[in-house]
C-alpha atoms as a PDB file:
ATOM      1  CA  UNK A   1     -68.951 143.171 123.392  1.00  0.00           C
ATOM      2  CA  UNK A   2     -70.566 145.139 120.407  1.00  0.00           C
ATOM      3  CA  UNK A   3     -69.435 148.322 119.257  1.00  0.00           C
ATOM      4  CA  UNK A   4     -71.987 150.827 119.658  1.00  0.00           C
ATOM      5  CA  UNK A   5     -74.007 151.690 116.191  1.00  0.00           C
ATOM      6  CA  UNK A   6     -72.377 147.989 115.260  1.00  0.00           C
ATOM      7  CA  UNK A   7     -75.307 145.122 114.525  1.00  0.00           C
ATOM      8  CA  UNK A   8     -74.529 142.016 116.807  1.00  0.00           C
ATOM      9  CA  UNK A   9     -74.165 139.155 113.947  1.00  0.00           C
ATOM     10  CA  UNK A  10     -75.134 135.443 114.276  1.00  0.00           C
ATOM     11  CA  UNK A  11     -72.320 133.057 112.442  1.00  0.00           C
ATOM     12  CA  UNK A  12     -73.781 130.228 110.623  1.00  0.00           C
ATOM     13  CA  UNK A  13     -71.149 127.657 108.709  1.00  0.00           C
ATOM     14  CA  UNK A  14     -72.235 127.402 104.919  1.00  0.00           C
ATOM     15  CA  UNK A  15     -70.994 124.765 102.782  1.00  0.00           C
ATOM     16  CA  UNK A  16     -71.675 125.135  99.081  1.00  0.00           C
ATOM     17  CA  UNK A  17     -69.989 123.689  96.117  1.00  0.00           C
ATOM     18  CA  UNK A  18     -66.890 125.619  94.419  1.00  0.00           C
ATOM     19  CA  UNK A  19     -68.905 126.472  91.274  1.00  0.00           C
ATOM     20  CA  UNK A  20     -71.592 128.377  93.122  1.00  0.00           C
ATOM     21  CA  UNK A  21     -68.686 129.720  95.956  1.00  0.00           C
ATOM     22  CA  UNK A  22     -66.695 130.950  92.679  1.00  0.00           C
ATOM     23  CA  UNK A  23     -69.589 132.433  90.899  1.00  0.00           C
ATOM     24  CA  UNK A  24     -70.612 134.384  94.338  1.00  0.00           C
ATOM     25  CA  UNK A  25     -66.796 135.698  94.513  1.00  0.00           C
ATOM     26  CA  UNK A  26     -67.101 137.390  91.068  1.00  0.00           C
ATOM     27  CA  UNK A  27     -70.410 138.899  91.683  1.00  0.00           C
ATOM     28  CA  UNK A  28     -69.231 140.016  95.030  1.00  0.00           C
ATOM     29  CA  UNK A  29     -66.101 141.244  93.639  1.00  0.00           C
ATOM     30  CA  UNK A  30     -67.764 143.268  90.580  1.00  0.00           C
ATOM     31  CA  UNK A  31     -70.248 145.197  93.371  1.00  0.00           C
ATOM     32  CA  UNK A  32     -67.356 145.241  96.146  1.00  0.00           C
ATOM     33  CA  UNK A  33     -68.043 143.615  98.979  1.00  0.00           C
ATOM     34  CA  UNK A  34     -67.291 140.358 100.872  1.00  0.00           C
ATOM     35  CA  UNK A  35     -68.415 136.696  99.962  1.00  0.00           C
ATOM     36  CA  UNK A  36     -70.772 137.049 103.368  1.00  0.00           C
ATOM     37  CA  UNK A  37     -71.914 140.730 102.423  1.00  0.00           C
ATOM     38  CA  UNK A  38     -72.912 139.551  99.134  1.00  0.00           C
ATOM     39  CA  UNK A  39     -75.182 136.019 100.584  1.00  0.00           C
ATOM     40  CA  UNK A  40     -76.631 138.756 102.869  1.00  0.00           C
ATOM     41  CA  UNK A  41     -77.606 140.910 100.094  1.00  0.00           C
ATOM     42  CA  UNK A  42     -79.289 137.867  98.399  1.00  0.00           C
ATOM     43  CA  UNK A  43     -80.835 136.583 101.187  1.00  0.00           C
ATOM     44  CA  UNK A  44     -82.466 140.015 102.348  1.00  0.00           C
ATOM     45  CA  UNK A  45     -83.166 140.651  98.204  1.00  0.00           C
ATOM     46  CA  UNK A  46     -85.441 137.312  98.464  1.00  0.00           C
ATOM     47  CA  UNK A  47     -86.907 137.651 101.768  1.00  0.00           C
ATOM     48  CA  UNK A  48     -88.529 140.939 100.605  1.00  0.00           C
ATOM     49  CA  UNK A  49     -89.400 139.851  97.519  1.00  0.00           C
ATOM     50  CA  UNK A  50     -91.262 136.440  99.326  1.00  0.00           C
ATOM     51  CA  UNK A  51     -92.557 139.703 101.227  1.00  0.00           C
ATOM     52  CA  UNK A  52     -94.344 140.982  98.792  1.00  0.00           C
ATOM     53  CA  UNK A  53     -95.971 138.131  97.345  1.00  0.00           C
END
């Protein structure tokens, strides 16, 4: 059961090589949030940006 005002997430396993998994953990680090928060950022960054194109 969701917690109301919380967004119902879908899991998906990622597998990525430790040089990109390490470079996403400093980046994520530096702007404070999660490994996950951080792909989500990216991925919603790039998805408007293919948006707008």
């Amino acid at each position: 059961m969701t917690a109301p005002g919380k967004v119902k997430r879908k899991g998906y396993p990622l597998r990525m090589p430790p040089r990109l998994h390490a470079a996403l953990s400093e980046v994520a680090k530096k702007e404070h949030r999660t490994i996950n928060a951080q792909i989500v950022v990216i991925l919603e960054r790039w998805l408007e940006a293919a948006a707008g194109r």
